[in-house]
PDB file of N, CA and C in Angstrom:
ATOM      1  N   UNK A   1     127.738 107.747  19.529  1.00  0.00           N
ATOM      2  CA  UNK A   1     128.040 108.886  20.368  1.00  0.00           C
ATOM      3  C   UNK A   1     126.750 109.566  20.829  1.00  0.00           C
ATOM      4  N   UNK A   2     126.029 109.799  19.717  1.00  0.00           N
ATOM      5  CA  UNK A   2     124.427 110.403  20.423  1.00  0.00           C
ATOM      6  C   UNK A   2     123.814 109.325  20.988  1.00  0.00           C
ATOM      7  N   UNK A   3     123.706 108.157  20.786  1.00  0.00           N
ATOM      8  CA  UNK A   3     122.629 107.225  21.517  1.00  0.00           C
ATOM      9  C   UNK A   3     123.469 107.430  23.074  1.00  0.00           C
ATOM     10  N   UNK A   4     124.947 107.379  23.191  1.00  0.00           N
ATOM     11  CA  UNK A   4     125.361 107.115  24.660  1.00  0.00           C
ATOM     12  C   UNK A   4     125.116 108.891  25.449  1.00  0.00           C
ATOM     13  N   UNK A   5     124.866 109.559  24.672  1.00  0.00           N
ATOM     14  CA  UNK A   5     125.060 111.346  25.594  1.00  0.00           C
ATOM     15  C   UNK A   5     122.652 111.039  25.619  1.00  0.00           C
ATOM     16  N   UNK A   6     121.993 110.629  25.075  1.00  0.00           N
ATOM     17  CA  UNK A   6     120.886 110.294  25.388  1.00  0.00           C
ATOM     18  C   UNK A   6     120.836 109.764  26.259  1.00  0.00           C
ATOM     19  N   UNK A   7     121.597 108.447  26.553  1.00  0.00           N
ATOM     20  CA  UNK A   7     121.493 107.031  27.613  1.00  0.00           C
ATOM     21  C   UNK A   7     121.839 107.995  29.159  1.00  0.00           C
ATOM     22  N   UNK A   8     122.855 109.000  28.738  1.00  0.00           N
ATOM     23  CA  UNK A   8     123.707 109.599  30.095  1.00  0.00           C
ATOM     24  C   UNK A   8     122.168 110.581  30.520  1.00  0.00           C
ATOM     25  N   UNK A   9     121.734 110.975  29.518  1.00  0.00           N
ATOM     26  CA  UNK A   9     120.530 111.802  30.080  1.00  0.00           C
ATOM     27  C   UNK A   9     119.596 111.324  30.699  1.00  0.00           C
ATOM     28  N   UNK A  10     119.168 110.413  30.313  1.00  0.00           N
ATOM     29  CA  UNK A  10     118.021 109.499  30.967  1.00  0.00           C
ATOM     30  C   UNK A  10     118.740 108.701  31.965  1.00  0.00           C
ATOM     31  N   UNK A  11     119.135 108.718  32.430  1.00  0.00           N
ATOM     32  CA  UNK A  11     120.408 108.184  33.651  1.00  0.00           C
ATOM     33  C   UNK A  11     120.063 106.771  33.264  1.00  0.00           C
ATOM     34  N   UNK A  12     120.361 106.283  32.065  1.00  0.00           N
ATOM     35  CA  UNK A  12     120.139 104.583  31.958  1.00  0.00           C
ATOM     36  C   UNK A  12     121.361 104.097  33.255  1.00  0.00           C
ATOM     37  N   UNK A  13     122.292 105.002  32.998  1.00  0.00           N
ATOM     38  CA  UNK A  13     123.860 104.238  33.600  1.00  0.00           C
ATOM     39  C   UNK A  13     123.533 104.427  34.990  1.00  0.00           C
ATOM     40  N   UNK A  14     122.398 104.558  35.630  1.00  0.00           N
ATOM     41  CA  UNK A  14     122.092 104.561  37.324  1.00  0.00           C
ATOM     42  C   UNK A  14     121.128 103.078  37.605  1.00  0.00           C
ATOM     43  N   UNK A  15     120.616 102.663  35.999  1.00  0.00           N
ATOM     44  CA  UNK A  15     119.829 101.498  36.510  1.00  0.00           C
ATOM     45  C   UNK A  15     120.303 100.407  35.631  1.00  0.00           C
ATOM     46  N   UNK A  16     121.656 100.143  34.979  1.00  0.00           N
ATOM     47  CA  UNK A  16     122.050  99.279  34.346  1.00  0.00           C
ATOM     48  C   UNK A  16     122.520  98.024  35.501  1.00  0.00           C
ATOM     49  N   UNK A  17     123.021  97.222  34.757  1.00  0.00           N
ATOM     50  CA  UNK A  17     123.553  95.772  35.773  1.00  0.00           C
ATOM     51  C   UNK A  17     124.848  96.367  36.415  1.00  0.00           C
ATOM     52  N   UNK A  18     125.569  97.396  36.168  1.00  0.00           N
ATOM     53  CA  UNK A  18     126.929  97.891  36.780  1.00  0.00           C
ATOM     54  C   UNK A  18     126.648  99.224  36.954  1.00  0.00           C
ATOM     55  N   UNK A  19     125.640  99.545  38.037  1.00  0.00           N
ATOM     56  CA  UNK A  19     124.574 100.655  38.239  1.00  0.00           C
ATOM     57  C   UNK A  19     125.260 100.947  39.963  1.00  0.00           C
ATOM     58  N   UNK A  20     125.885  99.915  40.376  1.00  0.00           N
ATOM     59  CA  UNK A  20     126.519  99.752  42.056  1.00  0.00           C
ATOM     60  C   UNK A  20     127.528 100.803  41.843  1.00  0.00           C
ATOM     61  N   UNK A  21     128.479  99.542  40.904  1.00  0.00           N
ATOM     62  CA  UNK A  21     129.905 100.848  41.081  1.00  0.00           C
ATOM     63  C   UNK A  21     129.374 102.487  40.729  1.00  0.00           C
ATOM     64  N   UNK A  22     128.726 102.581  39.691  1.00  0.00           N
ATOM     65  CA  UNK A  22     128.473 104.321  39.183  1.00  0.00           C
ATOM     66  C   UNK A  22     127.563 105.229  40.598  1.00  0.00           C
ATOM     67  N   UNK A  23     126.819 104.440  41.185  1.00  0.00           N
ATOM     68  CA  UNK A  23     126.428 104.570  42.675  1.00  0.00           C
ATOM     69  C   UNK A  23     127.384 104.945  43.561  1.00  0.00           C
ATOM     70  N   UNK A  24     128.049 104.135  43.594  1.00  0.00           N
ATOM     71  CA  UNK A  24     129.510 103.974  44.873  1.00  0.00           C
ATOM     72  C   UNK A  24     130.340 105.581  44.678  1.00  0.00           C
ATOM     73  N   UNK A  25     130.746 105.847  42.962  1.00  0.00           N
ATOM     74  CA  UNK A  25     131.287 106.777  42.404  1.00  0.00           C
ATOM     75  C   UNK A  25     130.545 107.916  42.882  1.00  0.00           C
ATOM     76  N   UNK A  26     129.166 108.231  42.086  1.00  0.00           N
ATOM     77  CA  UNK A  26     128.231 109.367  42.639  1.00  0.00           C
ATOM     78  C   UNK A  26     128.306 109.670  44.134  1.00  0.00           C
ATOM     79  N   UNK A  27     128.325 108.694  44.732  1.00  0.00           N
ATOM     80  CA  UNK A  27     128.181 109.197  46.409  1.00  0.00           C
ATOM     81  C   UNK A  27     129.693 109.550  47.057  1.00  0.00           C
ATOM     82  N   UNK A  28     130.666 108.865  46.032  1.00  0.00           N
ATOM     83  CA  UNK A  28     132.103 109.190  46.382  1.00  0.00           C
ATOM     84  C   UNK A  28     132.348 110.896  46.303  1.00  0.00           C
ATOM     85  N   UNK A  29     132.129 110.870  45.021  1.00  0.00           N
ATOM     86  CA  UNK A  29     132.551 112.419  44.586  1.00  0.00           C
ATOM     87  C   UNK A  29     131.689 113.435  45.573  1.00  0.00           C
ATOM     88  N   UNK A  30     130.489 113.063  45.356  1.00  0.00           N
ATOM     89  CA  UNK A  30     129.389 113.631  46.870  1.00  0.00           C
ATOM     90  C   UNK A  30     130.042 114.163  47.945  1.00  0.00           C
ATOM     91  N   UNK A  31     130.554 113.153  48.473  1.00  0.00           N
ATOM     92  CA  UNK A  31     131.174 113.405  49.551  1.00  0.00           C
ATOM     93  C   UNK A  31     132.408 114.406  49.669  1.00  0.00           C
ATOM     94  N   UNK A  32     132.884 114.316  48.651  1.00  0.00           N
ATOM     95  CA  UNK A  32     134.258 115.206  48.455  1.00  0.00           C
ATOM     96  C   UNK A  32     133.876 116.172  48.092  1.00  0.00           C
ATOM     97  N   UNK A  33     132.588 116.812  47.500  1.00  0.00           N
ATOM     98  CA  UNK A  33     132.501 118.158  47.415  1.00  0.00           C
ATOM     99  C   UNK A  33     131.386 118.632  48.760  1.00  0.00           C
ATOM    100  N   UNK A  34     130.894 117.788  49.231  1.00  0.00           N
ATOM    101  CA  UNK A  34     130.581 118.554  50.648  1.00  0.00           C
ATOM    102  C   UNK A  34     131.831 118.972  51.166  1.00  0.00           C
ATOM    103  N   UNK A  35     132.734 118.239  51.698  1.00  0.00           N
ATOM    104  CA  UNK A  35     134.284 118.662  52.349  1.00  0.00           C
ATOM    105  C   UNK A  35     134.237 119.742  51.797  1.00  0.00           C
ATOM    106  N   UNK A  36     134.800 119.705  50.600  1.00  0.00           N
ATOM    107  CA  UNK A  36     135.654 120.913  49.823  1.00  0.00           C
ATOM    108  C   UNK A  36     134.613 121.852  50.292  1.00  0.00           C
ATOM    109  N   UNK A  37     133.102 121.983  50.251  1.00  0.00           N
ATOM    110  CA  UNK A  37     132.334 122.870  50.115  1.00  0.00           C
ATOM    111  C   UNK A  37     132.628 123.650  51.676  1.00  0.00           C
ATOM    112  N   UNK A  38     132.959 122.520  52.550  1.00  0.00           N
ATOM    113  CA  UNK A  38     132.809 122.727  54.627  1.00  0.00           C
ATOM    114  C   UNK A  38     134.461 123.771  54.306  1.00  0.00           C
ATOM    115  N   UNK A  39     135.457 122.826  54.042  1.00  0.00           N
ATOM    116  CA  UNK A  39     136.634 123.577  53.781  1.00  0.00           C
ATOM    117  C   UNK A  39     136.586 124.950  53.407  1.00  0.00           C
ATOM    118  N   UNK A  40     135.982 125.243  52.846  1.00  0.00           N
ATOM    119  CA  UNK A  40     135.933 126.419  51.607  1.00  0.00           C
ATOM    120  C   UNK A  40     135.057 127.604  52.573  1.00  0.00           C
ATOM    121  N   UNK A  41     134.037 126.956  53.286  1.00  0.00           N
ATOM    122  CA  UNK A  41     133.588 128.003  54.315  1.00  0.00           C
ATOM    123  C   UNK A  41     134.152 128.124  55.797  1.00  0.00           C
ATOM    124  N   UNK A  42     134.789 127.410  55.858  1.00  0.00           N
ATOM    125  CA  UNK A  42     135.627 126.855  57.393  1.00  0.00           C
ATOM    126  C   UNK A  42     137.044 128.514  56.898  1.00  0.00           C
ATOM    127  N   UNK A  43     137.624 128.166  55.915  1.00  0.00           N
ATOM    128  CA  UNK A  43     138.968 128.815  55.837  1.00  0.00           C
ATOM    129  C   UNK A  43     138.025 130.837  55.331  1.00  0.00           C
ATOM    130  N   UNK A  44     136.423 130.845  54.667  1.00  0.00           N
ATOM    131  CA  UNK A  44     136.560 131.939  54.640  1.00  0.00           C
ATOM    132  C   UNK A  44     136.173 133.025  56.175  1.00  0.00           C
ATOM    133  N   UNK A  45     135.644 131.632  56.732  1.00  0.00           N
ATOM    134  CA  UNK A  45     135.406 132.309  58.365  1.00  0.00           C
ATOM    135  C   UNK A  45     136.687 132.932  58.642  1.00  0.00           C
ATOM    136  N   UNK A  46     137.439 132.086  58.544  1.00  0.00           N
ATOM    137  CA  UNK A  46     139.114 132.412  59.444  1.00  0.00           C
ATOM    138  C   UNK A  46     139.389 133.644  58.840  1.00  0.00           C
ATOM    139  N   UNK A  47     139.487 134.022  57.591  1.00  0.00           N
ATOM    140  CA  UNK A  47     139.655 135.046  56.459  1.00  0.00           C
ATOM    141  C   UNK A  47     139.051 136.471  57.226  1.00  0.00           C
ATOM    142  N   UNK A  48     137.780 136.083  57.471  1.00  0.00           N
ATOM    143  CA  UNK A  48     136.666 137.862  58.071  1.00  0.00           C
ATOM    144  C   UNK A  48     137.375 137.859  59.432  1.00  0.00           C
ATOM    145  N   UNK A  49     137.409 136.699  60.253  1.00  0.00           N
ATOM    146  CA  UNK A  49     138.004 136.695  61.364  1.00  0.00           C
ATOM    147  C   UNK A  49     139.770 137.220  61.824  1.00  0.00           C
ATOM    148  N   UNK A  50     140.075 137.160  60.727  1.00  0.00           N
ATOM    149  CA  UNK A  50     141.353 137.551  60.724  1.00  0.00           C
ATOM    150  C   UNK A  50     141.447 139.045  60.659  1.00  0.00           C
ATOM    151  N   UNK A  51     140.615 139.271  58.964  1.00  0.00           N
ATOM    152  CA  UNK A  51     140.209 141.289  59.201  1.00  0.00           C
ATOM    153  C   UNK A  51     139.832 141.486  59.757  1.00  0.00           C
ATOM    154  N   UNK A  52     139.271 140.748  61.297  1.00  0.00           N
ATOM    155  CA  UNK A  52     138.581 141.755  61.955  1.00  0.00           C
ATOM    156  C   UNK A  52     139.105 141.610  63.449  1.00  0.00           C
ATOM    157  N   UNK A  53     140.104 140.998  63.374  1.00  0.00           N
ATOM    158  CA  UNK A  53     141.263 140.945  64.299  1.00  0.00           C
ATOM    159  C   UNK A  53     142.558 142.155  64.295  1.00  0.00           C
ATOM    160  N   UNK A  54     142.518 141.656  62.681  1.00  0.00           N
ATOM    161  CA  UNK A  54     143.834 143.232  61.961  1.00  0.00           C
ATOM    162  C   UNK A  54     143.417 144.416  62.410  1.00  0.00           C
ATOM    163  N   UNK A  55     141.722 144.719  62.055  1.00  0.00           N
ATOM    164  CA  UNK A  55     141.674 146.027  62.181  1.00  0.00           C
ATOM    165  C   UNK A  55     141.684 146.530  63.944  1.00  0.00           C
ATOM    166  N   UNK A  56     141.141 145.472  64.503  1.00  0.00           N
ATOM    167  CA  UNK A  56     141.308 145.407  66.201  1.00  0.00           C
ATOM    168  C   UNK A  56     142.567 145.847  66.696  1.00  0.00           C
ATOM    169  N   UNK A  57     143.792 145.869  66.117  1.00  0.00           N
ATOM    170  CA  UNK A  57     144.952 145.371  66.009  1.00  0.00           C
ATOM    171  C   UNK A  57     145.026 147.076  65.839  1.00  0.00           C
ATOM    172  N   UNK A  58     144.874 147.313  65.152  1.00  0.00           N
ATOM    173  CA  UNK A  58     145.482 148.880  64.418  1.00  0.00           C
ATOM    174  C   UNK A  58     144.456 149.906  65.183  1.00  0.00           C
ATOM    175  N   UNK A  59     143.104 149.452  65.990  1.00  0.00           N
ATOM    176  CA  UNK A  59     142.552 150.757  66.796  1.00  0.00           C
ATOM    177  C   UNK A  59     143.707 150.629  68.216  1.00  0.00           C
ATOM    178  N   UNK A  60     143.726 149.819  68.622  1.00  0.00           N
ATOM    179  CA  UNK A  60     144.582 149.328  69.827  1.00  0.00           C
ATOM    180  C   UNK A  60     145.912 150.027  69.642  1.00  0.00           C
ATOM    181  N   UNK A  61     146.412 149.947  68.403  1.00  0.00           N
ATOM    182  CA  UNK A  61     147.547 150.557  68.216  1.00  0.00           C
ATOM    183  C   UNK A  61     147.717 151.881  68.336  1.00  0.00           C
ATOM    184  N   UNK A  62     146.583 152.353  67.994  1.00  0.00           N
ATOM    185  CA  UNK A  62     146.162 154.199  67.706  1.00  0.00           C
ATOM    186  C   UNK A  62     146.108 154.357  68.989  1.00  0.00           C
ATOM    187  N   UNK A  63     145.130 153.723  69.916  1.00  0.00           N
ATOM    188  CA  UNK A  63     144.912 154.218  71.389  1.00  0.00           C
ATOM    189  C   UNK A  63     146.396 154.083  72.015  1.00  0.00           C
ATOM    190  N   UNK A  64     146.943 153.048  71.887  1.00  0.00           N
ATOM    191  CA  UNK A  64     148.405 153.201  72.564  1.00  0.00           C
ATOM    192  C   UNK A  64     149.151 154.701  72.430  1.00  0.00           C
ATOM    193  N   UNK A  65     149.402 154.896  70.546  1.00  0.00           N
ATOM    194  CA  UNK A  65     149.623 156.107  70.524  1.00  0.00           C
ATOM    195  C   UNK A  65     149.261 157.255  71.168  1.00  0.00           C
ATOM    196  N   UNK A  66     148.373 157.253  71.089  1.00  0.00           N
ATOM    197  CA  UNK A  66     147.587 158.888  71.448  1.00  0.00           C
ATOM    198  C   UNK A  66     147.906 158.517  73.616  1.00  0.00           C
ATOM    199  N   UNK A  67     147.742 157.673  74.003  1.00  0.00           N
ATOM    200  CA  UNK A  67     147.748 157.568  75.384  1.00  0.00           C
ATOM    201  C   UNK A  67     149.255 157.909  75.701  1.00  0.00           C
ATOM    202  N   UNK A  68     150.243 157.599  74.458  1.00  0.00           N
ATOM    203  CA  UNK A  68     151.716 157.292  75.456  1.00  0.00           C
ATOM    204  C   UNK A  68     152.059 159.090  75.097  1.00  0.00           C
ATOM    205  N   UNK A  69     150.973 159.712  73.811  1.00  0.00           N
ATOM    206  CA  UNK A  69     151.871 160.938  73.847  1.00  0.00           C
ATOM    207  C   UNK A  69     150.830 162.080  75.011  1.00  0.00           C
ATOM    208  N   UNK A  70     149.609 161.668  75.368  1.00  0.00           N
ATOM    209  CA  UNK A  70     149.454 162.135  76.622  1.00  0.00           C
ATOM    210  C   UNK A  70     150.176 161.929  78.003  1.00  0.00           C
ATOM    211  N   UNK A  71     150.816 160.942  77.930  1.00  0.00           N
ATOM    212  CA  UNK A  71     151.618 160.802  79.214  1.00  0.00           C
ATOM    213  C   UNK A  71     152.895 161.401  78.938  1.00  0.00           C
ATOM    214  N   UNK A  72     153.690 161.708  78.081  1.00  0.00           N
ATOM    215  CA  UNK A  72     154.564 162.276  78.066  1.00  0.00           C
ATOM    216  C   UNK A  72     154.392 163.770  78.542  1.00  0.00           C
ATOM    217  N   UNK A  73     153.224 164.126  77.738  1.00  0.00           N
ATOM    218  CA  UNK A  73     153.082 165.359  77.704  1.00  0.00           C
ATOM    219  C   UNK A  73     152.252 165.919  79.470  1.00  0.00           C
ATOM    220  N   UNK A  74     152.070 164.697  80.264  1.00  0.00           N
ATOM    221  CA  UNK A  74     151.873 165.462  81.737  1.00  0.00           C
ATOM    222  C   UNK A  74     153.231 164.810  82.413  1.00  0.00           C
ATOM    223  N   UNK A  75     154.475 164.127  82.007  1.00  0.00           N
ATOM    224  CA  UNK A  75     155.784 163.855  82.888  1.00  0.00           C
ATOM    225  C   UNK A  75     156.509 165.120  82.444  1.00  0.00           C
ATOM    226  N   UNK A  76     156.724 165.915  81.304  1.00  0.00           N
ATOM    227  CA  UNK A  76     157.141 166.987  81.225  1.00  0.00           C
ATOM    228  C   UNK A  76     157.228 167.888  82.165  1.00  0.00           C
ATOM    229  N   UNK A  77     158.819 168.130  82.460  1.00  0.00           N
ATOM    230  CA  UNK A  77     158.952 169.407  83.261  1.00  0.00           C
ATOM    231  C   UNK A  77     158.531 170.466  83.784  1.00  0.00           C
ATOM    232  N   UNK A  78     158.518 170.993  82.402  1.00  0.00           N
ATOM    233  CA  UNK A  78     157.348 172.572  82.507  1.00  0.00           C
ATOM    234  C   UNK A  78     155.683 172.605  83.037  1.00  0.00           C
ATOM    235  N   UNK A  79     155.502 171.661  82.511  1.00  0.00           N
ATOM    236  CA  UNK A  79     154.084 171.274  83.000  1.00  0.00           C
ATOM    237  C   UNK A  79     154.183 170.832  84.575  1.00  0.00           C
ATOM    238  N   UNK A  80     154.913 170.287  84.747  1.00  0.00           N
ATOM    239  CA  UNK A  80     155.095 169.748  86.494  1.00  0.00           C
ATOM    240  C   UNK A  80     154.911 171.269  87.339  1.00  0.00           C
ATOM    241  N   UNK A  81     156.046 171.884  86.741  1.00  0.00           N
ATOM    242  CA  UNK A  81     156.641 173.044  87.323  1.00  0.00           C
ATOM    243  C   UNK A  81     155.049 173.956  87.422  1.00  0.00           C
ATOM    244  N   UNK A  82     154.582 174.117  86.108  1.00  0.00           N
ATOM    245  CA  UNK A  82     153.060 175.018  86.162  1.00  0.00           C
ATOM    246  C   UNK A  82     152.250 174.264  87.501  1.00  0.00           C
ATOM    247  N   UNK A  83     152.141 173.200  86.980  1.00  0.00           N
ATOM    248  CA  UNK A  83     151.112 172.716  88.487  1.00  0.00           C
ATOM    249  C   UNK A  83     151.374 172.749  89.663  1.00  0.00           C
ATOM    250  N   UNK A  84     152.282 172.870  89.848  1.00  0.00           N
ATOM    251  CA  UNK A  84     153.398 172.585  91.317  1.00  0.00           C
ATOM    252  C   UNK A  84     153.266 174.547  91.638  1.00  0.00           C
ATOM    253  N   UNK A  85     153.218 174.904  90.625  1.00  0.00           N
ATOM    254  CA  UNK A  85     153.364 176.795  91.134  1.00  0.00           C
ATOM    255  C   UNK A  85     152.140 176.834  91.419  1.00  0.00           C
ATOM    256  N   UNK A  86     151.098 176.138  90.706  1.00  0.00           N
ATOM    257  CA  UNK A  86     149.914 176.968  91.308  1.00  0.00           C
ATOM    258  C   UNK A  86     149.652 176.143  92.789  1.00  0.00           C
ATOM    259  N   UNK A  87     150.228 175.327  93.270  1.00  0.00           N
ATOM    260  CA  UNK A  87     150.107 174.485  94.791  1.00  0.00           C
ATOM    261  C   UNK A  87     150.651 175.349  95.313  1.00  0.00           C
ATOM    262  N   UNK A  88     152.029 176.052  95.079  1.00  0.00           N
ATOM    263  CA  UNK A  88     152.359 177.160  95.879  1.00  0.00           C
ATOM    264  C   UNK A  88     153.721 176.341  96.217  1.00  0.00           C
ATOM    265  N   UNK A  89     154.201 175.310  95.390  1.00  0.00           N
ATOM    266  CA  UNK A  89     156.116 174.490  95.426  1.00  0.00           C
ATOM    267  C   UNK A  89     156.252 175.474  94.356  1.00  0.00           C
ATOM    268  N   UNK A  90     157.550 175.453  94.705  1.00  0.00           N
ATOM    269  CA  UNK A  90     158.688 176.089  93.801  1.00  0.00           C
ATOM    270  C   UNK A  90     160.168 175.032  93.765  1.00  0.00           C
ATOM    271  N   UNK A  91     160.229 175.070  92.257  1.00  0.00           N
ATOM    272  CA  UNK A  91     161.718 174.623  91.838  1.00  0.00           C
ATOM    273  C   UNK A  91     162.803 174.394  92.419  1.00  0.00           C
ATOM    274  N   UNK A  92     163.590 173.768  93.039  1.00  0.00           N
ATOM    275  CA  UNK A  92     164.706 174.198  93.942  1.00  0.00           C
ATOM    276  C   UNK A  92     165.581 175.121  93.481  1.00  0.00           C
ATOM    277  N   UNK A  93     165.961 176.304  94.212  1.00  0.00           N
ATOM    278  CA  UNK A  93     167.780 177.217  93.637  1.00  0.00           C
ATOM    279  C   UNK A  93     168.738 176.458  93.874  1.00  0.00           C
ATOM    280  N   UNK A  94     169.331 175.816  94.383  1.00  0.00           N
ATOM    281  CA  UNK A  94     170.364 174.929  94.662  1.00  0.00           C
ATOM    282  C   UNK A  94     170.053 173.176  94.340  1.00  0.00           C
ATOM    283  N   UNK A  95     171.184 172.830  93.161  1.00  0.00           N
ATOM    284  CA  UNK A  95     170.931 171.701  93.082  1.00  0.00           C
ATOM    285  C   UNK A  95     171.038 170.692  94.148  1.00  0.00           C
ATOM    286  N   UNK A  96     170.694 169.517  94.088  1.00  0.00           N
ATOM    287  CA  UNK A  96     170.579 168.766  95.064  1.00  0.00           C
ATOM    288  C   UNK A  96     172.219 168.100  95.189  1.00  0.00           C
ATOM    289  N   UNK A  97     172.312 167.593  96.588  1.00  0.00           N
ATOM    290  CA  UNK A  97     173.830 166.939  96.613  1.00  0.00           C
ATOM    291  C   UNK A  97     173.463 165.276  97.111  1.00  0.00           C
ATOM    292  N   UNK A  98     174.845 165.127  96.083  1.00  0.00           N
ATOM    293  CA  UNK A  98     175.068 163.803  95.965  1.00  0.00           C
ATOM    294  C   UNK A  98     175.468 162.699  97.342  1.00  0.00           C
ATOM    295  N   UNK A  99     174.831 162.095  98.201  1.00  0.00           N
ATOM    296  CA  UNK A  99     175.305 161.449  99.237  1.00  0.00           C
ATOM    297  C   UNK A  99     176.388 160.652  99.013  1.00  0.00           C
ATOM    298  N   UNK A 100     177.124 160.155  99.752  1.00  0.00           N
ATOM    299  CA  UNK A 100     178.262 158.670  99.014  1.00  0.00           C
ATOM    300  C   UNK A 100     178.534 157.994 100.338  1.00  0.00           C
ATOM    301  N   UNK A 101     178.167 156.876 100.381  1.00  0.00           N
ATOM    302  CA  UNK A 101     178.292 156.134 101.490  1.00  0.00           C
ATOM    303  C   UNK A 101     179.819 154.830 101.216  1.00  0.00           C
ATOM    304  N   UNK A 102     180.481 155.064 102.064  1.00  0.00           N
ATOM    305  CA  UNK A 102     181.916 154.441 101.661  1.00  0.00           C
ATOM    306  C   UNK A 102     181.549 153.587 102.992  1.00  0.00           C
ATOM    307  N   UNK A 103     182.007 152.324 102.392  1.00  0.00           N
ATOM    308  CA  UNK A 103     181.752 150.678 102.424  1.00  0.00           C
ATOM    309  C   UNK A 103     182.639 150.199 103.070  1.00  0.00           C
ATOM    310  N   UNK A 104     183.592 149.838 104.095  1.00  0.00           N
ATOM    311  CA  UNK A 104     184.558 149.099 104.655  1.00  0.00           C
ATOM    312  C   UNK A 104     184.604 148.045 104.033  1.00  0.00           C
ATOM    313  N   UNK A 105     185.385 147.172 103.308  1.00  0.00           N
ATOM    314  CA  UNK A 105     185.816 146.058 103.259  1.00  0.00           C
ATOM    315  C   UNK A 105     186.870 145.335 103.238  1.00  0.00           C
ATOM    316  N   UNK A 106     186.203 144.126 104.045  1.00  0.00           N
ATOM    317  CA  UNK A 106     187.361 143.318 104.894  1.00  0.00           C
ATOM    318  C   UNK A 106     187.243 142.138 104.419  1.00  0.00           C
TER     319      UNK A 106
END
């Protein structure tokens, strides 16, 4: 058991007669932890990219807010009515009447 954890240290098993396959292996696994390593930074890009989409997401949302309750607040009546008095319009006294156009059909 100690002569073979020595042999593994001194990498005898990289220059023995079956030194190919443990080669073939080393460069196998190699390869699979570059991937995993590309993977692993590929998915944490997407990750920051995503928070920083969300939070994009939620200022956009705020500006919607605040814009739709300024527009309400100049379609309002009273406010029409203030601006319209100082132009020198006034409100109508008499409501408006309903036209009705009757249709012949033949």
């Amino acid at each position: 058991m100690k002569k073979r954890f020595i042999n593994i240290i001194k990498g005898n098993f990289l220059i023995s007669d079956d030194a190919f396959q443990n080669w073939r292996m080393i460069i196998f696994l190699s390869l699979l932890a570059l991937i995993m390593i590309a993977s692993s930074h590929n998915a944490d890009k997407k990750v920051h990219q995503i928070a920083k989409l969300n939070n994009e997401v939620k200022e956009l949302k705020s500006e919607y807010v605040d814009l739709r309750m300024k527009v309400m607040q100049v379609k309002m009546e009273s406010r029409i009515t203030k601006i319209m008095k100082k132009k020198g319009l006034k409100p109508p006294v008499t409501p408006p009447h309903k036209i009705i156009i009757k249709r012949n059909t033949k």
